[in-house]
C-alpha atoms as a PDB file:
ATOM      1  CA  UNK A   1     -18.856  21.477  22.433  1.00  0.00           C
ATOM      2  CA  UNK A   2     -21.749  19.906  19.964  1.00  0.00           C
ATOM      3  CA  UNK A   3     -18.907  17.600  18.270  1.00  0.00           C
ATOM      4  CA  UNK A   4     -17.735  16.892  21.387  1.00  0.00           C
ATOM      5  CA  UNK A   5     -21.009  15.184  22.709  1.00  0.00           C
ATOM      6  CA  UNK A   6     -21.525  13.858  19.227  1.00  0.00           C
ATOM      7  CA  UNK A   7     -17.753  12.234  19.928  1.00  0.00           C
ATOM      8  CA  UNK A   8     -18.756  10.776  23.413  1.00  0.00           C
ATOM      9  CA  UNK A   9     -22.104   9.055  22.398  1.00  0.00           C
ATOM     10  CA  UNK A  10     -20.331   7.750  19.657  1.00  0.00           C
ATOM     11  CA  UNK A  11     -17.852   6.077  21.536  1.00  0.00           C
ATOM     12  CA  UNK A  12     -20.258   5.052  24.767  1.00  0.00           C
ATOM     13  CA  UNK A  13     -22.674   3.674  21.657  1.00  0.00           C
ATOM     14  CA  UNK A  14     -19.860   1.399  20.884  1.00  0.00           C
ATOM     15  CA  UNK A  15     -18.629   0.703  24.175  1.00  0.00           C
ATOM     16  CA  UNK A  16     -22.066  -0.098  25.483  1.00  0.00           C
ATOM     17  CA  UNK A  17     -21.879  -2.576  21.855  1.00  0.00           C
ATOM     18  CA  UNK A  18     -18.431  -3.954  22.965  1.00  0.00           C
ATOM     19  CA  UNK A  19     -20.377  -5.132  26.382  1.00  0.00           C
ATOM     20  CA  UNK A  20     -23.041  -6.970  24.358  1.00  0.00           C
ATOM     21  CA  UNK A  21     -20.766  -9.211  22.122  1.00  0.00           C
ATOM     22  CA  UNK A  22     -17.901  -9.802  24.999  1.00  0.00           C
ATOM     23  CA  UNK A  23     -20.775 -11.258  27.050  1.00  0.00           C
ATOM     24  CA  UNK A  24     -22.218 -13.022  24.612  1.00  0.00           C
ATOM     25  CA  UNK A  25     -18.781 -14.368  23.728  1.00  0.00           C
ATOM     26  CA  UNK A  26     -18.522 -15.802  27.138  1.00  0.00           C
ATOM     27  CA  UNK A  27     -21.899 -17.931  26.969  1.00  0.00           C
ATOM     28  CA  UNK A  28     -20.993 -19.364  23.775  1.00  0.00           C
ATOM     29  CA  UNK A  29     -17.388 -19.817  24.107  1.00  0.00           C
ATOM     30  CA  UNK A  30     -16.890 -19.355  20.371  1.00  0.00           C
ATOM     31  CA  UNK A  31     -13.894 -17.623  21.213  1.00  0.00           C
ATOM     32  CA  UNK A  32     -12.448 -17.584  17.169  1.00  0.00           C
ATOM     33  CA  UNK A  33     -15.554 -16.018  16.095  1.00  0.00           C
ATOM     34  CA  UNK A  34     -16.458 -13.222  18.560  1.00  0.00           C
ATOM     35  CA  UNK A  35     -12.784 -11.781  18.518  1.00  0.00           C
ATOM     36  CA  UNK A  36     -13.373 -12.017  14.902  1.00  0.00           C
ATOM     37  CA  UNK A  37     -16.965 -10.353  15.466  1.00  0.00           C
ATOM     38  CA  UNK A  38     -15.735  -7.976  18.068  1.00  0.00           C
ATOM     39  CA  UNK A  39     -13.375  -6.308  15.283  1.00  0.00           C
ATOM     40  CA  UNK A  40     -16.035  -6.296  12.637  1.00  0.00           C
ATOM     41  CA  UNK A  41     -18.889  -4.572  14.024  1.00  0.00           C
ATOM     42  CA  UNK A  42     -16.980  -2.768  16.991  1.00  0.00           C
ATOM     43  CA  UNK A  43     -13.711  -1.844  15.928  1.00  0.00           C
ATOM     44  CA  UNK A  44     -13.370  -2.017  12.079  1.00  0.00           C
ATOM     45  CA  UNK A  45     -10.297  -0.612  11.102  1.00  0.00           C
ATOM     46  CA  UNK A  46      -7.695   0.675  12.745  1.00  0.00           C
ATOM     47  CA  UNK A  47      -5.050   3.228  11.964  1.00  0.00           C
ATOM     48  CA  UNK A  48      -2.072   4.982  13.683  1.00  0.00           C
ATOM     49  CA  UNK A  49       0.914   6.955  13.242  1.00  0.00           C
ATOM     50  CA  UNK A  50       2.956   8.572  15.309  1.00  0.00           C
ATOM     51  CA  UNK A  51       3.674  12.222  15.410  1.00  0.00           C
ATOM     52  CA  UNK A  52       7.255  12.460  15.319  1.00  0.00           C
ATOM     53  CA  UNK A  53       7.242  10.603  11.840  1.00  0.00           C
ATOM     54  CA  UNK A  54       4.271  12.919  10.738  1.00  0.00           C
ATOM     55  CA  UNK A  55       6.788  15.486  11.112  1.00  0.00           C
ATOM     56  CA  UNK A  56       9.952  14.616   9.719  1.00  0.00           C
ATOM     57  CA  UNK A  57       8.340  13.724   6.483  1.00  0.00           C
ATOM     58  CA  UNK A  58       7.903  17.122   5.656  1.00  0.00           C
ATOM     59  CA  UNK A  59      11.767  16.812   5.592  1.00  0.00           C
ATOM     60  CA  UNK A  60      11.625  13.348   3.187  1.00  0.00           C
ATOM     61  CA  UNK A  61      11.124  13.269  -0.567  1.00  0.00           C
ATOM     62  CA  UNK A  62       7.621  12.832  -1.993  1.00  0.00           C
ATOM     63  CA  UNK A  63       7.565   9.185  -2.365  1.00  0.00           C
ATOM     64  CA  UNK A  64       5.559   6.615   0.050  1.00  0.00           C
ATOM     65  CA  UNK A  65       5.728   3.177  -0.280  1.00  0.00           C
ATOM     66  CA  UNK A  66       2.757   0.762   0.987  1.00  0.00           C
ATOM     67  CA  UNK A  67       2.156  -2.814   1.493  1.00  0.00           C
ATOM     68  CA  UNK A  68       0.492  -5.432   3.755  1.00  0.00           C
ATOM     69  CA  UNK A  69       1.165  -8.062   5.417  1.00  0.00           C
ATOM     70  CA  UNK A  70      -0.476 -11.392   7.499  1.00  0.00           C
ATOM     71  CA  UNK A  71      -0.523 -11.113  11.218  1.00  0.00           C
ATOM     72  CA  UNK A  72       0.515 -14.377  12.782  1.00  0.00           C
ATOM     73  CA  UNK A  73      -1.176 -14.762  15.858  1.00  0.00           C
ATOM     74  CA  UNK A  74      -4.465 -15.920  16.946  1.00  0.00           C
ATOM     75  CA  UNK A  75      -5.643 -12.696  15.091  1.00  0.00           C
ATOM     76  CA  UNK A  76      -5.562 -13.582  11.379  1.00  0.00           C
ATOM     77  CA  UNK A  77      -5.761 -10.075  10.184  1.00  0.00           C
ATOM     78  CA  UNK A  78      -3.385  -7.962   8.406  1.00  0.00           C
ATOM     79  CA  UNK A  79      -1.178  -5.100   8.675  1.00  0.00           C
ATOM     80  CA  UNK A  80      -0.704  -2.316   6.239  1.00  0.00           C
ATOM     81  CA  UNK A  81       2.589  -0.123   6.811  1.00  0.00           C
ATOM     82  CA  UNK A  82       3.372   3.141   4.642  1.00  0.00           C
ATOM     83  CA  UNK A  83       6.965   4.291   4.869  1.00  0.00           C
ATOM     84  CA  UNK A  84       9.008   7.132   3.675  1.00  0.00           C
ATOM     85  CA  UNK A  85      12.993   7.610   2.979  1.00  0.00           C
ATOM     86  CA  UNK A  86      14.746  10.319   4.643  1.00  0.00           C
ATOM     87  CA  UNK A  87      18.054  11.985   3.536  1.00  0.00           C
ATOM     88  CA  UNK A  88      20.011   9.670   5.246  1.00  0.00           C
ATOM     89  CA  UNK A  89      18.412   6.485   3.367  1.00  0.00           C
ATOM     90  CA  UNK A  90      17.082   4.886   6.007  1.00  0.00           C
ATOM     91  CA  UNK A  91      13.458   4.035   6.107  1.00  0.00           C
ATOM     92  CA  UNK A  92      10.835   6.258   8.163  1.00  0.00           C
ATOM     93  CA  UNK A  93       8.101   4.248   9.232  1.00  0.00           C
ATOM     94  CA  UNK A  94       4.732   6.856   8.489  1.00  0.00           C
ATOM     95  CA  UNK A  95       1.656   5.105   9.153  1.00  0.00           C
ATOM     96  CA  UNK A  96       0.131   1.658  10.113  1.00  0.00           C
ATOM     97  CA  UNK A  97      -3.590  -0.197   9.626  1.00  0.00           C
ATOM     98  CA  UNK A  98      -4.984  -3.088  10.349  1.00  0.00           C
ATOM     99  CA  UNK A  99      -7.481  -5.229   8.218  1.00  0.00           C
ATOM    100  CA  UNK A 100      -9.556  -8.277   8.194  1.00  0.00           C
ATOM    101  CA  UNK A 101      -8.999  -8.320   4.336  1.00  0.00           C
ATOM    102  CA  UNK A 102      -6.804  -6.173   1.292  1.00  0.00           C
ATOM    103  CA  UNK A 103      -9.536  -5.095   0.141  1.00  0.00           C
ATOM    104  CA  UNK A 104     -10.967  -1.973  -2.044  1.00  0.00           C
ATOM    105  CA  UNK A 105     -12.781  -0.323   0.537  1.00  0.00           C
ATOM    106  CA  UNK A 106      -9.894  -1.180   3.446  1.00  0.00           C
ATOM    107  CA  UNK A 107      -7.183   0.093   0.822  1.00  0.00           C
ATOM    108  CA  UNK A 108      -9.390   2.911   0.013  1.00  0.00           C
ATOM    109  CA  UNK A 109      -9.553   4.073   3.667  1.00  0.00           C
ATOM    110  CA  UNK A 110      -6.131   3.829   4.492  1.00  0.00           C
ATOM    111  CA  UNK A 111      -5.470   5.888   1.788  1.00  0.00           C
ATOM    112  CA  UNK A 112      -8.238   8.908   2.861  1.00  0.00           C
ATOM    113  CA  UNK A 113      -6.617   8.091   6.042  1.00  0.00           C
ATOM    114  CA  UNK A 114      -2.688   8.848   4.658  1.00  0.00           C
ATOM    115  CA  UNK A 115      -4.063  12.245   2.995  1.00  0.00           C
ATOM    116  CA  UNK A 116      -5.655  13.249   5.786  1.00  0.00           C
ATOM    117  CA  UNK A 117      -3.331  12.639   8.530  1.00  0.00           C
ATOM    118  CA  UNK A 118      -0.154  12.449   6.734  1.00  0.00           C
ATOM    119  CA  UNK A 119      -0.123  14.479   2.918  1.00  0.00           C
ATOM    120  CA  UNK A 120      -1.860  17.040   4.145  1.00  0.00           C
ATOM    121  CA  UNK A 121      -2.278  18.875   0.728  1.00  0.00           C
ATOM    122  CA  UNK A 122       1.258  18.292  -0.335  1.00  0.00           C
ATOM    123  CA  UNK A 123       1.685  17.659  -3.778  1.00  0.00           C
ATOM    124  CA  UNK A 124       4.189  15.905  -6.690  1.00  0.00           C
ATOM    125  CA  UNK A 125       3.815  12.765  -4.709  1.00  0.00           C
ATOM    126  CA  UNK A 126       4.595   9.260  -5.835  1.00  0.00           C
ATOM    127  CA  UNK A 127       2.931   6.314  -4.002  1.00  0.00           C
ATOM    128  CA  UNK A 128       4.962   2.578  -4.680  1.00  0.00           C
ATOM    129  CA  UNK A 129       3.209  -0.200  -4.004  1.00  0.00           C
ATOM    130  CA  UNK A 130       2.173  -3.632  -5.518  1.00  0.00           C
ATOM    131  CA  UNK A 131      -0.406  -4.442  -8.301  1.00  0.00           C
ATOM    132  CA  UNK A 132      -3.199  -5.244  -5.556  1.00  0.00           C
ATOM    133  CA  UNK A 133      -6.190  -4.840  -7.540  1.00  0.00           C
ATOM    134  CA  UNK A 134      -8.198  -3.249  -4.804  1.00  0.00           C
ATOM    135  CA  UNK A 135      -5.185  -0.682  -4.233  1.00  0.00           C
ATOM    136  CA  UNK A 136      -4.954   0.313  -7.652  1.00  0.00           C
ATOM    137  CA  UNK A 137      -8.914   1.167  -7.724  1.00  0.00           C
ATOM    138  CA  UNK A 138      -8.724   2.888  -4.566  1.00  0.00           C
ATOM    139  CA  UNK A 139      -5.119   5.044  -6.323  1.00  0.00           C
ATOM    140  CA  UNK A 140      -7.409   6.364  -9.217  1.00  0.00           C
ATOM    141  CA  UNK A 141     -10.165   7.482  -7.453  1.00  0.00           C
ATOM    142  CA  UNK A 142      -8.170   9.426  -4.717  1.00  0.00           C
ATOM    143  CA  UNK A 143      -6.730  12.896  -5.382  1.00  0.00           C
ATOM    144  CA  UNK A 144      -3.009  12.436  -4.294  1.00  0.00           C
ATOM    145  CA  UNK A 145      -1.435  10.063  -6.581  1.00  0.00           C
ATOM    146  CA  UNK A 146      -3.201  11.244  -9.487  1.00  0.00           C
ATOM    147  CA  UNK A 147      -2.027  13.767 -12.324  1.00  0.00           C
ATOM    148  CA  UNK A 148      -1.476  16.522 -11.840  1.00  0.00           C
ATOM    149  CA  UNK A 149      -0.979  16.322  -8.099  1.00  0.00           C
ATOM    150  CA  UNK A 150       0.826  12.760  -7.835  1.00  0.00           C
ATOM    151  CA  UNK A 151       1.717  10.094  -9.550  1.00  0.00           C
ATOM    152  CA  UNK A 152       1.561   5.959  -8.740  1.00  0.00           C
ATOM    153  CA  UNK A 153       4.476   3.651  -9.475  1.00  0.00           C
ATOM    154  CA  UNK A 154       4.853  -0.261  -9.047  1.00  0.00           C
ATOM    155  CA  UNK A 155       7.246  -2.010  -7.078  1.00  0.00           C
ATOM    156  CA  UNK A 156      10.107  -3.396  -8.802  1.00  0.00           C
ATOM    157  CA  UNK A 157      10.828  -6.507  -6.546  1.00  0.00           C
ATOM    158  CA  UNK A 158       7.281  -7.385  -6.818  1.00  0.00           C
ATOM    159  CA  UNK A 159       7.217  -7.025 -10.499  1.00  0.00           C
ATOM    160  CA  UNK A 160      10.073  -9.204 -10.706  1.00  0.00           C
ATOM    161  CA  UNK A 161       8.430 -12.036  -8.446  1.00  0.00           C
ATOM    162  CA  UNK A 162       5.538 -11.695 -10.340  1.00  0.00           C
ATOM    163  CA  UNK A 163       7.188 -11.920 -13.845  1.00  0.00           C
ATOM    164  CA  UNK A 164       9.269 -15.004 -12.802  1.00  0.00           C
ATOM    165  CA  UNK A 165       5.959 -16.994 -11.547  1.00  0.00           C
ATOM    166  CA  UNK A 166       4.594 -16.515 -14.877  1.00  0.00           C
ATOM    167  CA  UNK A 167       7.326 -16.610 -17.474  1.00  0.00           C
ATOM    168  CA  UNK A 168       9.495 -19.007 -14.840  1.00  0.00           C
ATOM    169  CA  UNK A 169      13.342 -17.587 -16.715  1.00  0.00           C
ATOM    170  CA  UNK A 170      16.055 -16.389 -14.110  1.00  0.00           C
ATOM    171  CA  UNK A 171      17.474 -14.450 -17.128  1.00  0.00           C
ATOM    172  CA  UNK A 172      14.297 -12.853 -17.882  1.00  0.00           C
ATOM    173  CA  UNK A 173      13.871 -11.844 -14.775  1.00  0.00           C
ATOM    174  CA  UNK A 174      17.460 -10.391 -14.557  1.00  0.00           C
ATOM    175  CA  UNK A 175      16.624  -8.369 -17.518  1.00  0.00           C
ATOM    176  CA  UNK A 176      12.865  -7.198 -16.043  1.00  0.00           C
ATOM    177  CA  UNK A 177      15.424  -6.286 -12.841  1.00  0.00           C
ATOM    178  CA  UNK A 178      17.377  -4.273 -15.053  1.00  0.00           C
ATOM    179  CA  UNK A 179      15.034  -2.294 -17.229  1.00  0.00           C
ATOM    180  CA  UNK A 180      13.164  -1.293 -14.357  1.00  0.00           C
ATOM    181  CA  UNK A 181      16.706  -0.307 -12.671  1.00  0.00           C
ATOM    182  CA  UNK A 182      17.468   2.366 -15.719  1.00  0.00           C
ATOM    183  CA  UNK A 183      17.479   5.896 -15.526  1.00  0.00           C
ATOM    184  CA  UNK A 184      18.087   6.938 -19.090  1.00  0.00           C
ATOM    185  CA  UNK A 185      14.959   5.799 -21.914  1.00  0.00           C
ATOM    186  CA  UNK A 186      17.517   4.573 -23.979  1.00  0.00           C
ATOM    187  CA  UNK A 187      19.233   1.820 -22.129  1.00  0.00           C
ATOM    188  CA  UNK A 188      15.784   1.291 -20.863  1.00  0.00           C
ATOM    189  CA  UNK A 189      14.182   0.806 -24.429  1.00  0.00           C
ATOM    190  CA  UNK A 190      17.444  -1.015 -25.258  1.00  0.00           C
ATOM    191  CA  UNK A 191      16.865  -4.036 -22.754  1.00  0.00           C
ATOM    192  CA  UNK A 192      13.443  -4.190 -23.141  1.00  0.00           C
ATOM    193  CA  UNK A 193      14.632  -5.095 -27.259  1.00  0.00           C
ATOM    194  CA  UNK A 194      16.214  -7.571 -25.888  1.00  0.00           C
ATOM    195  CA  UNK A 195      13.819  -9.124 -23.567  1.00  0.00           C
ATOM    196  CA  UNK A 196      11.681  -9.152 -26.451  1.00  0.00           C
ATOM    197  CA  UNK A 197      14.000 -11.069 -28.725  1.00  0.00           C
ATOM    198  CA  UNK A 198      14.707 -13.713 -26.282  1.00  0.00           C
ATOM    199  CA  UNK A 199      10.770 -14.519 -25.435  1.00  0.00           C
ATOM    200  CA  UNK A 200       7.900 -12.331 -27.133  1.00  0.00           C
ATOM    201  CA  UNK A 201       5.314 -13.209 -24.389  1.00  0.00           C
ATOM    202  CA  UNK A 202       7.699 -12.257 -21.591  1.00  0.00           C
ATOM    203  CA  UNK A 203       7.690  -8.786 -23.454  1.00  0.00           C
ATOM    204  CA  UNK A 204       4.121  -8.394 -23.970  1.00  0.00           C
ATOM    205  CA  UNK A 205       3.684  -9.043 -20.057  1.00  0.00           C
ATOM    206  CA  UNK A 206       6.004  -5.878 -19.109  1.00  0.00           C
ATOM    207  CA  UNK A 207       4.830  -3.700 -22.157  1.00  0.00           C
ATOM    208  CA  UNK A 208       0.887  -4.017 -20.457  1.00  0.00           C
ATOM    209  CA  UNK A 209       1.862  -3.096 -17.083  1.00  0.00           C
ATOM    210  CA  UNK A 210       4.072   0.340 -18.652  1.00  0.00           C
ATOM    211  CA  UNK A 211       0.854   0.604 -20.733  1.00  0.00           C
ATOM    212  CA  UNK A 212      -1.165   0.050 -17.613  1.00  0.00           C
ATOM    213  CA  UNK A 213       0.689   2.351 -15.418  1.00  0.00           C
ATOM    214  CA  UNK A 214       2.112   4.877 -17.880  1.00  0.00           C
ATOM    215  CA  UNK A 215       5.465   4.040 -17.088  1.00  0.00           C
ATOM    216  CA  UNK A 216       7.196   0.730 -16.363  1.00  0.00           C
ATOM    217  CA  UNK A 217      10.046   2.531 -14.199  1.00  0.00           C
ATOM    218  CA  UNK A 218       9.544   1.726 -10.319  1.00  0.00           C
ATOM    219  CA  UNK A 219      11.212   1.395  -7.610  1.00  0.00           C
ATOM    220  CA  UNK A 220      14.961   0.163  -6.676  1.00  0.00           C
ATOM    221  CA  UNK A 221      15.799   0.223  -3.342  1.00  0.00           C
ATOM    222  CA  UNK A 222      13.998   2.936  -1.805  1.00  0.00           C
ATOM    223  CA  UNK A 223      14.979   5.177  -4.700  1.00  0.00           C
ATOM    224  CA  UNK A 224      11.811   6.398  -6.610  1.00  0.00           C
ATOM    225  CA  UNK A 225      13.320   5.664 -10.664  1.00  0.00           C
ATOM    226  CA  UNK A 226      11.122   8.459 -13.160  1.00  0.00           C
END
């Protein structure tokens, strides 16, 4: 009963706050920035999933892939999406957010938020996403994709895009494609030798993000590569 009451005042508090900034809205007419108020001081973030994809990820394998993207509408925020694979290798959409920014603390509360709501203790789990500096803070500091109860992986496409806006070779970036592709150490070790023949720089670039991340082996296609 106490954290109920605690629950409604909480919510009348920021109802009674919603009030105050629609009205003053109104008199201004500074439409762009009360909505843009209105989320920041009433609303903050926001995050949903629903319960039938809750539970048939206990049936998925332990690997969740993130990433954001803009909202084009009059709302300029953005929208962060985790999603699983089920047996059938099709995608199961897990959990959604939205942001004003990608930001440490917003990546670092989706995440609490994924543990909480969607983890739920279980561990050997590998999170994919993108080299978002905020994201990767928020990774290490959380308990789930950490050793010895998880592990984090980058995305291969994005490594690719990034690699070929910096070192700007197609057959580079065929080769990045294809190292990160490999299952066996060997072949893998074998075409990075030859990425580093063709242009040293190109190498150094992959060899910091598998010293960075412990392992430059990501993700292809929905299938977690180890």
């Amino acid at each position: 009963m106490a954290r109920g009451r605690a629950l409604f005042k909480s919510y009348l508090h920021i109802w009674e706050l919603s009030k105050n900034i629609i009205q003053e809205l109104l008199l201004n007419g500074n439409t762009r920035a009360s909505r843009r108020q209105l989320v920041k001081y009433v609303m903050g973030y926001v995050f949903w999933a629903f319960k039938p994809c809750i539970d048939g990820f206990q049936f998925c394998r332990n690997v969740i892939s993130v990433d954001g993207t803009h909202l084009y509408t009059k709302y300029k925020y953005k929208l962060l999406i985790a999603a699983a694979m089920d047996g059938n290798q099709q995608v199961l959409p897990l959990a959604f957010a939205v942001f004003d920014e990608e930001t440490y603390p917003s990546w670092k509360w989706f995440l609490q938020q994924l543990s909480r709501h969607i983890i739920r203790g279980r561990r050997g789990m590998c999170l994919i996403s993108d080299r978002h500096g905020g994201l990767i803070k928020a990774v290490r500091e959380g308990p789930d994709f950490v050793s010895p109860h998880g592990v984090h992986r980058y995305c291969l496409r994005h490594v690719c895009s990034n690699f070929n806006s910096t070192i700007k070779n197609v057959v580079l970036k065929d080769l990045c494609w294809q190292a990160g592709s490999e299952y066996q150490l060997r072949k893998f070790n074998r075409i990075m030798d030859e990425i580093k023949k063709q242009d040293v720089k190109a190498f150094a670039y992959l060899d910091a993000i598998n010293k960075e991340n412990g392992q430059l082996l990501m993700m292809v296609d929905g299938d977690a590569v180890f």
